[in-house]
N, C-alpha and C. Protein backbone atom coordinates (compact mmCIF):
# COMPACT_ATOMS: atom_id res chain seq x y z
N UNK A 1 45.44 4.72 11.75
CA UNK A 1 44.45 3.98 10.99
C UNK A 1 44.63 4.31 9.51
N UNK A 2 44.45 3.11 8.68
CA UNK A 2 44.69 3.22 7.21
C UNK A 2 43.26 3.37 6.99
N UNK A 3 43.32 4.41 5.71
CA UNK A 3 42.04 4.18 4.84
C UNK A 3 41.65 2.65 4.02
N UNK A 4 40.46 2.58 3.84
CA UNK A 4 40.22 1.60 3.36
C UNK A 4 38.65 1.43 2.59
N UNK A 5 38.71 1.20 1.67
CA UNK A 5 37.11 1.14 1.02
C UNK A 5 36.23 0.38 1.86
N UNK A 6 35.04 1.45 2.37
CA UNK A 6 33.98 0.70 3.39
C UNK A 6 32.95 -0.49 2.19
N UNK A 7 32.37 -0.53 1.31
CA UNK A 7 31.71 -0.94 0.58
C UNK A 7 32.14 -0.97 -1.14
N UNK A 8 31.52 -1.73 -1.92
CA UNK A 8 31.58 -1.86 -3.23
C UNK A 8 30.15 -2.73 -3.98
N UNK A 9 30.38 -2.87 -5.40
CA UNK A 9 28.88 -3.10 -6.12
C UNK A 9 29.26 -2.58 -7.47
N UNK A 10 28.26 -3.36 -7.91
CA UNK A 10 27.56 -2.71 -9.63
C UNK A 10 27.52 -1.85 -10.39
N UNK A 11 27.37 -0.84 -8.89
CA UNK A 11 26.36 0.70 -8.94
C UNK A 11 26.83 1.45 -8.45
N UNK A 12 26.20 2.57 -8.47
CA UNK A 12 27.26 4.27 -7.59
C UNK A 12 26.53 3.77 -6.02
N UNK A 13 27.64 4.93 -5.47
CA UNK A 13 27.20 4.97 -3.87
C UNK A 13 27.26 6.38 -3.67
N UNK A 14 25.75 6.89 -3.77
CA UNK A 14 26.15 8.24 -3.79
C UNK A 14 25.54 8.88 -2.13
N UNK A 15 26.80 9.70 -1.94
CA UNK A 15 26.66 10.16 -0.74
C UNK A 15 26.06 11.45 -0.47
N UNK A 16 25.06 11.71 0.02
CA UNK A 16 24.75 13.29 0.43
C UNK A 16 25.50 13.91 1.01
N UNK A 17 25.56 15.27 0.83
CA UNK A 17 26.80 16.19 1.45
C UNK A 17 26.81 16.61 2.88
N UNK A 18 25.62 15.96 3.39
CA UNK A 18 25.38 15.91 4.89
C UNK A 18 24.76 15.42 5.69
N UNK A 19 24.50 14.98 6.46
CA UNK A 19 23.35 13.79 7.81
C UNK A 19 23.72 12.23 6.97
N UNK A 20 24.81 12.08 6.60
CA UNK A 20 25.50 10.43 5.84
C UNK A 20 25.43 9.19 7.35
N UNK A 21 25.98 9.93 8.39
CA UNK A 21 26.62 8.98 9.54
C UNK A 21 25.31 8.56 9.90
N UNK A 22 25.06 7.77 10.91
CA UNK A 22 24.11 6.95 11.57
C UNK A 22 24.53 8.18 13.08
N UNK A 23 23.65 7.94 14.24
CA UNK A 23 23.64 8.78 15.13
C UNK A 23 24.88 8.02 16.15
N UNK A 24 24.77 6.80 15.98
CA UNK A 24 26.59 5.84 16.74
C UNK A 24 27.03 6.05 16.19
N UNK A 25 27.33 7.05 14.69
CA UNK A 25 28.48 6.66 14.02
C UNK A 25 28.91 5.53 13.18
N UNK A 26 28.30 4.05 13.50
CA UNK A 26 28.29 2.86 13.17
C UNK A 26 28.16 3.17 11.56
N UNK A 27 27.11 3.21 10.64
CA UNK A 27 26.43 3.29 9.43
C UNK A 27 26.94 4.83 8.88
N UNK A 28 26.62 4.38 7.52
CA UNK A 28 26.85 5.48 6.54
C UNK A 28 25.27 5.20 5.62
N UNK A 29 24.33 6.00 5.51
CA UNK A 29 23.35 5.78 4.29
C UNK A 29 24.05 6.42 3.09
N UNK A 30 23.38 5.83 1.61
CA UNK A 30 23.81 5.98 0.67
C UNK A 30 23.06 5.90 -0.69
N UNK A 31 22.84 6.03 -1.65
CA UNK A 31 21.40 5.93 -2.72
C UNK A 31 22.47 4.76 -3.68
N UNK A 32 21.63 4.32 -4.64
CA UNK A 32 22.37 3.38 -5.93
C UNK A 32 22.00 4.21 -6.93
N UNK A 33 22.40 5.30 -7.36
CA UNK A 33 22.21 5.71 -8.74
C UNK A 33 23.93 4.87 -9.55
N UNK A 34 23.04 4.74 -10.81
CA UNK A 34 23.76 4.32 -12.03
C UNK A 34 25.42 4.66 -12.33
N UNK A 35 25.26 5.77 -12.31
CA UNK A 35 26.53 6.92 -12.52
C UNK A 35 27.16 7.43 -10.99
N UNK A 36 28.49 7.23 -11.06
CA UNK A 36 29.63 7.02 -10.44
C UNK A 36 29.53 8.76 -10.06
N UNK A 37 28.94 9.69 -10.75
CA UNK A 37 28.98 11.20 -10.95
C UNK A 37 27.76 11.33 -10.27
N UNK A 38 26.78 10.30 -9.93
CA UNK A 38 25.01 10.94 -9.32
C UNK A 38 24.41 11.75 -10.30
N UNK A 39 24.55 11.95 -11.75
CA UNK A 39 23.93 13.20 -12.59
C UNK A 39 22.57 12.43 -12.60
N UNK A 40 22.19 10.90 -12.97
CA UNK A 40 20.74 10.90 -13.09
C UNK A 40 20.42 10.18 -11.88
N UNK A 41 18.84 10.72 -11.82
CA UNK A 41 18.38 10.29 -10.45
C UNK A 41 17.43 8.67 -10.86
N UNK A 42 18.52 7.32 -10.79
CA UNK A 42 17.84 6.22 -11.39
C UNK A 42 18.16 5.38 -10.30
N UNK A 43 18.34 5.36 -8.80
CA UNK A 43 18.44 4.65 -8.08
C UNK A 43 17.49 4.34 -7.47
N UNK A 44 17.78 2.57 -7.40
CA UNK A 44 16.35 1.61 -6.94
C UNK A 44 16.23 1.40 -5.44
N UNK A 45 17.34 1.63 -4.54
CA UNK A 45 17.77 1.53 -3.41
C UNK A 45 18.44 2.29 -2.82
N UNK A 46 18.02 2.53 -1.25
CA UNK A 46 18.55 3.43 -0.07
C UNK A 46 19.20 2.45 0.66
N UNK A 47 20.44 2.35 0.68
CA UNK A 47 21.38 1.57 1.49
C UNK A 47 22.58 2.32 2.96
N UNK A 48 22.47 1.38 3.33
CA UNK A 48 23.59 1.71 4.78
C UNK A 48 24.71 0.64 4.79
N UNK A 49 25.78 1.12 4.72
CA UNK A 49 27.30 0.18 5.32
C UNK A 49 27.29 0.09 6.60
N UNK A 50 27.83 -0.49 7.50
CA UNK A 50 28.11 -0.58 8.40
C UNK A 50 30.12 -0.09 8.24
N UNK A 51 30.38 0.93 8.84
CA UNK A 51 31.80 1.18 8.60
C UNK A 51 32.91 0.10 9.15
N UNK A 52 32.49 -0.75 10.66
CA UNK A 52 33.69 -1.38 10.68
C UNK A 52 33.66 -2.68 9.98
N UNK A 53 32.61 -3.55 9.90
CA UNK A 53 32.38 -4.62 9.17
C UNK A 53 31.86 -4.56 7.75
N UNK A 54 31.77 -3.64 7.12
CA UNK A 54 31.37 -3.58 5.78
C UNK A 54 29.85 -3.88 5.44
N UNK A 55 29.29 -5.05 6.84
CA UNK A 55 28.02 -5.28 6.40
C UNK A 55 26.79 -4.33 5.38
N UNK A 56 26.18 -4.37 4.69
CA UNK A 56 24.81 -3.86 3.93
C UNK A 56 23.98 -4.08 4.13
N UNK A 57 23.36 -3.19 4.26
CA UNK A 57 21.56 -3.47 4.25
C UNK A 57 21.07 -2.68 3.29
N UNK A 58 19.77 -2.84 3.09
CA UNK A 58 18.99 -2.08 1.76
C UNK A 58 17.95 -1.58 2.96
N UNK A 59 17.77 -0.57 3.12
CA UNK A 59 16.95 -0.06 3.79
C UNK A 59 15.72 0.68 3.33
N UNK A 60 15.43 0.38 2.03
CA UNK A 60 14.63 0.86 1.41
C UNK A 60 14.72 0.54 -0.18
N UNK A 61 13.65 -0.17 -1.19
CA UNK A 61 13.43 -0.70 -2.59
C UNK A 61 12.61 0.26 -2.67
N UNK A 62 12.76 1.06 -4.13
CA UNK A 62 11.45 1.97 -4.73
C UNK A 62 11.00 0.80 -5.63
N UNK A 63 9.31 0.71 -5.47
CA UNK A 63 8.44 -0.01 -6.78
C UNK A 63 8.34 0.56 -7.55
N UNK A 64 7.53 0.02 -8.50
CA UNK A 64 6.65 0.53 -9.45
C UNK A 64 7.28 1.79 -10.16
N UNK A 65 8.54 1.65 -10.45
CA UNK A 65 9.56 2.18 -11.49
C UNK A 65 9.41 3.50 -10.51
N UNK A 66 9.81 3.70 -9.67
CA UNK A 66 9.97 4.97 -8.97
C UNK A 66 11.27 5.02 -8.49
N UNK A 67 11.97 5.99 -8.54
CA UNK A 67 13.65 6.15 -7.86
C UNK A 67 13.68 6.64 -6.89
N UNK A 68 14.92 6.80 -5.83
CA UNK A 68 14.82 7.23 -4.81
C UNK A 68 16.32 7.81 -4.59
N UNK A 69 16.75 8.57 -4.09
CA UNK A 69 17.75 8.62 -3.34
C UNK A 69 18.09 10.28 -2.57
N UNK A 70 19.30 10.43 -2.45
CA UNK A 70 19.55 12.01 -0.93
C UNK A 70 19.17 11.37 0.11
N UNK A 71 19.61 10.68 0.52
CA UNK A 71 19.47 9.78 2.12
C UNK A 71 20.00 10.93 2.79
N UNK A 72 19.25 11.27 4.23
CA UNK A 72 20.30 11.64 5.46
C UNK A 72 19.89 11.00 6.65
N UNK A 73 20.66 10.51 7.58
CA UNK A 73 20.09 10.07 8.79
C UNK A 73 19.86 11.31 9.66
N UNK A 74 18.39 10.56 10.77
CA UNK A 74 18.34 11.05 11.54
C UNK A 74 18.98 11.40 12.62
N UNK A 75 19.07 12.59 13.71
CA UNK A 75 21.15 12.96 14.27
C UNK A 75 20.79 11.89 15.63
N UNK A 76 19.19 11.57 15.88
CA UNK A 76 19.26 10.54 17.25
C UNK A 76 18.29 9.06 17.21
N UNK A 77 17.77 9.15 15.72
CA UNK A 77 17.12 8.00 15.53
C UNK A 77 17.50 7.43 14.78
N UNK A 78 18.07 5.94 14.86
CA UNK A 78 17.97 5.20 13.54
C UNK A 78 17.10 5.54 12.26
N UNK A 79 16.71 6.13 11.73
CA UNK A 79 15.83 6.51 10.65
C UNK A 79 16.58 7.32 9.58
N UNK A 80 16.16 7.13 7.84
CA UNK A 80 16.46 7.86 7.27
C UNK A 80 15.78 8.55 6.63
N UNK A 81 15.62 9.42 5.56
CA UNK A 81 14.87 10.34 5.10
C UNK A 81 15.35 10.51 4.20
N UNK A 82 14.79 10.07 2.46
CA UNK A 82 14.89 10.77 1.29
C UNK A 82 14.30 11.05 0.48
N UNK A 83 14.68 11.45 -0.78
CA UNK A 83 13.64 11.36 -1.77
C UNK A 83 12.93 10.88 -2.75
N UNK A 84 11.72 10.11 -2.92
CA UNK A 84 11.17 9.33 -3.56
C UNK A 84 10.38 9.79 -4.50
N UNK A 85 10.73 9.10 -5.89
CA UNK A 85 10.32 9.82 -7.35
C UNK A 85 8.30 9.15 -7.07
N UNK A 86 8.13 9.40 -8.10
CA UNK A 86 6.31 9.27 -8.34
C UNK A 86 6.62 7.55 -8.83
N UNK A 87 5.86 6.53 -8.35
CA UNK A 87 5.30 5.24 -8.97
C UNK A 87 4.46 5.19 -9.90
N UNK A 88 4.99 4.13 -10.74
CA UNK A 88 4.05 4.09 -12.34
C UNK A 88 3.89 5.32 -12.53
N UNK A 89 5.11 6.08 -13.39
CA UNK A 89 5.38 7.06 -13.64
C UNK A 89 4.65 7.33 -15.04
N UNK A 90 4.19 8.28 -15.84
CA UNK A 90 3.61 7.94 -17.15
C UNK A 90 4.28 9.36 -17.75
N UNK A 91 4.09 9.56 -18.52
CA UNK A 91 4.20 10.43 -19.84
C UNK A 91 3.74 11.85 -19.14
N UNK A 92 2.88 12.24 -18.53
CA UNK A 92 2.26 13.46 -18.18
C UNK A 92 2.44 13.34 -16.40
N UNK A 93 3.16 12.33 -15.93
CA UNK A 93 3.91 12.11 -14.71
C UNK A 93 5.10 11.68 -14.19
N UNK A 94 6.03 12.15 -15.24
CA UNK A 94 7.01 11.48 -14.74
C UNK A 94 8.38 12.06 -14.14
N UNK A 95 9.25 11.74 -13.03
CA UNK A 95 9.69 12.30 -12.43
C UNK A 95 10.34 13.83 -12.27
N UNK A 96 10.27 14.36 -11.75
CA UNK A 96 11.05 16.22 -11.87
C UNK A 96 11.09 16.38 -10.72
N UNK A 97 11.71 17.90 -10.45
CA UNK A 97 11.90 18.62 -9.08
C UNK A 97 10.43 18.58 -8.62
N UNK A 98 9.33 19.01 -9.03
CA UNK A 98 7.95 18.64 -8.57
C UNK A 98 6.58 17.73 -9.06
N UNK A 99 7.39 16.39 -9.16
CA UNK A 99 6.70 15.43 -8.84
C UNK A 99 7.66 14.40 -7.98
N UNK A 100 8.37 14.77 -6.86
CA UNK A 100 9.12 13.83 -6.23
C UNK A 100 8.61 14.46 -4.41
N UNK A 101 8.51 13.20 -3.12
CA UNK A 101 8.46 13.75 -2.50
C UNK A 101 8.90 13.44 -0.83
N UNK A 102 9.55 13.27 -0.36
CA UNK A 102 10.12 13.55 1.18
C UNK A 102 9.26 12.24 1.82
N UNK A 103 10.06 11.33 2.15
CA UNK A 103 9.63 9.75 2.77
C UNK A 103 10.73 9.84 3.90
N UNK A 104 10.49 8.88 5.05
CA UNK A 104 11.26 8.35 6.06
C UNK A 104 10.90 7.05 6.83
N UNK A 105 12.05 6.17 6.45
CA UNK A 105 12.53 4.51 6.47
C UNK A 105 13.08 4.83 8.11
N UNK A 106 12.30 3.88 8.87
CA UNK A 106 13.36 3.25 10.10
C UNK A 106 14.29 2.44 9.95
N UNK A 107 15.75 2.62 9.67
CA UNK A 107 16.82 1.97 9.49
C UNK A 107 16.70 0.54 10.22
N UNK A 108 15.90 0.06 11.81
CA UNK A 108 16.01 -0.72 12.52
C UNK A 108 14.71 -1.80 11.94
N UNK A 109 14.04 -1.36 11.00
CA UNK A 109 12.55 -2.00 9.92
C UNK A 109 12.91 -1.23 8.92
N UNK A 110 13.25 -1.92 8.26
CA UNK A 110 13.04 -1.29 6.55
C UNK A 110 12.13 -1.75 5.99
N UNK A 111 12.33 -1.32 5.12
CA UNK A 111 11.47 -1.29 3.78
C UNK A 111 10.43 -0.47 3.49
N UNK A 112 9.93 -0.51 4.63
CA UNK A 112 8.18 0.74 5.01
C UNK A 112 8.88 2.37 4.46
N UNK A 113 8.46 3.13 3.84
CA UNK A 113 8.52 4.24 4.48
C UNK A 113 7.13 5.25 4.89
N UNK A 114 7.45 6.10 5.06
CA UNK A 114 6.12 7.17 5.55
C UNK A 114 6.46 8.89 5.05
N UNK A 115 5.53 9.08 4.06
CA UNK A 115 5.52 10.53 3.86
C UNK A 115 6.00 11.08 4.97
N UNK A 116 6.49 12.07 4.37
CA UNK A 116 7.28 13.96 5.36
C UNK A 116 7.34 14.99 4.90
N UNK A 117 6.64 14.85 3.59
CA UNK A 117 5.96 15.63 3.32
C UNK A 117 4.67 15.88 2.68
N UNK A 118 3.85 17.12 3.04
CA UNK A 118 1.94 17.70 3.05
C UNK A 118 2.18 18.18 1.86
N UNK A 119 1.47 17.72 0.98
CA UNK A 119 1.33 18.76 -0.12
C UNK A 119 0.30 18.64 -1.38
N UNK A 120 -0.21 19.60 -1.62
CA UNK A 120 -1.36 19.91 -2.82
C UNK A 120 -0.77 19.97 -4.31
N UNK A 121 -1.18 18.86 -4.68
CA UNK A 121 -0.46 18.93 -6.45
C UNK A 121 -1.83 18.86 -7.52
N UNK A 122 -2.91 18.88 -6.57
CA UNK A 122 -3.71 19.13 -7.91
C UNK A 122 -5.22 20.22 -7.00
N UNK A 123 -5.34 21.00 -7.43
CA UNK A 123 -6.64 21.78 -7.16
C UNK A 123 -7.86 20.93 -6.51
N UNK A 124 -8.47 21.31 -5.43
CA UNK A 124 -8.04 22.36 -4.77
C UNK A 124 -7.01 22.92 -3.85
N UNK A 125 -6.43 24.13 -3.88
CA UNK A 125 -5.32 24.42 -3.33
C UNK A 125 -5.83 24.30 -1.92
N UNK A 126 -4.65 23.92 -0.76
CA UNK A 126 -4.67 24.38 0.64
C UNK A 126 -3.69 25.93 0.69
N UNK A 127 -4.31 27.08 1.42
CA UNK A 127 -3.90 28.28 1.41
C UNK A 127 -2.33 27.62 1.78
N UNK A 128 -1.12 28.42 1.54
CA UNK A 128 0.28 27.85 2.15
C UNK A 128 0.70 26.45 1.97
N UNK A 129 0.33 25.32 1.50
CA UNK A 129 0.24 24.22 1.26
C UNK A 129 1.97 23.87 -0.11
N UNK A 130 2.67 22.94 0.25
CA UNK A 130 3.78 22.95 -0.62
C UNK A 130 3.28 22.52 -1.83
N UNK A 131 3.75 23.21 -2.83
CA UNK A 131 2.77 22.69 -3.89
C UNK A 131 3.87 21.95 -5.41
N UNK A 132 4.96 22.35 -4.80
CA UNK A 132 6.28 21.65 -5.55
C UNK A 132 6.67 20.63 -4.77
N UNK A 133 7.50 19.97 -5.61
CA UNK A 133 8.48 18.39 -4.77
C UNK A 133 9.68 19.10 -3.44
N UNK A 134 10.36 18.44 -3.04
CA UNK A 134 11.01 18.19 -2.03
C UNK A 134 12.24 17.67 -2.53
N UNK A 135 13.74 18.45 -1.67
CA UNK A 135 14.71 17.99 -2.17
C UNK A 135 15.51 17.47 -0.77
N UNK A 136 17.06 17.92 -0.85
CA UNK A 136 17.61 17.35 0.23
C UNK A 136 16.98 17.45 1.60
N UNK A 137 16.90 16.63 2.30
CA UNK A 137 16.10 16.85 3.61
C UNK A 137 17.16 16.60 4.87
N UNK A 138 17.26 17.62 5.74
CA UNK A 138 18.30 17.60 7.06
C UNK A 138 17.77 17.69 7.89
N UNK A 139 17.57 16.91 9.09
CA UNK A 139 17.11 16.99 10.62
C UNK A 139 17.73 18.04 11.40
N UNK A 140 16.69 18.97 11.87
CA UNK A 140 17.43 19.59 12.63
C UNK A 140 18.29 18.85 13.96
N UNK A 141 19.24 19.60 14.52
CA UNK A 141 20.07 18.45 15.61
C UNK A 141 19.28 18.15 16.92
N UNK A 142 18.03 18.38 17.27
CA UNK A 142 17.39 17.82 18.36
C UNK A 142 16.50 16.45 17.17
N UNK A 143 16.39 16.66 16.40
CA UNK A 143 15.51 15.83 15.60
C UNK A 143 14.11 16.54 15.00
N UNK A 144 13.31 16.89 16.02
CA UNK A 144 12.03 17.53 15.87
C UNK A 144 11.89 18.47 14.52
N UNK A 145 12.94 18.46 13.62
CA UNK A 145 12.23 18.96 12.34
C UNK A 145 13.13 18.71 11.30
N UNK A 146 12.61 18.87 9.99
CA UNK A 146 13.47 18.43 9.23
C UNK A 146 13.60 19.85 7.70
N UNK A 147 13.80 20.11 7.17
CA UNK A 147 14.42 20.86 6.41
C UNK A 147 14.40 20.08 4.76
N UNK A 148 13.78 21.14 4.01
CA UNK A 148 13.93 21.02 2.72
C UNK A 148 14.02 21.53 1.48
């Protein structure tokens, strides 16, 4: 088998350094940041290739000027999991290591996602409660937890 470019575009395809494959193998998830290097985190979309047909899907649009990306799939569910910057971001909110936070898209329904991560960012505190953002996120290999 020859190599061959699975996908192309506009934009970067930036790959996380781990949980990329779909659980068939089929899909690769991937973020759209700007830069070919991933240095800024300005991607509007969580996307999947399909490896033998090239097909795309967008499996996820951030609104309201919020970025997203660090996709990993889940190791037995269609689902992905990354990280989503703050919406209508302002001056005294706008994106960092803790104001960003841990979402998960069903690859088989997109667009929805659903917090994955609990956390207290403004007083009152919960005792133990995460009180910073969320970064790469990995399923453990039964699924039942995820890592961040």
């Amino acid at each position: 088998m020859s190599e061959r470019q699975a996908t192309s575009g506009p934009y970067g395809h930036i790959l996380t350094n781990i949980g990329v494959w779909s659980p068939d193998g089929e899909w690769i998830a991937y973020d759209t940041r700007s830069d070919a290097a991933g240095e800024r985190f300005d991607g509007a979309r969580i996307e999947a290739v399909h490896v033998r047909t090239g097909e795309v899907r967008v499996l996820y649009e951030a609104r309201n000027g919020a970025f997203c990306g660090v996709a990993t799939f889940h190791p037995l569910e269609h689902k992905v999991v990354f990280i989503l910057g703050p919406e209508r971001p302002a001056p005294d909110w706008e994106y960092c290591a803790f104001h960003r936070r841990g979402v998960v898209v069903d690859a088989l329904r997109p667009g929805v996602a659903a917090n994955l991560d609990a956390r207290d960012i403004a007083p009152p505190f919960t005792a133990g409660a995460l009180r910073g953002g969320s970064h790469v996120h990995v399923f453990s290999p039964d699924g039942l937890w995820a890592s961040f």
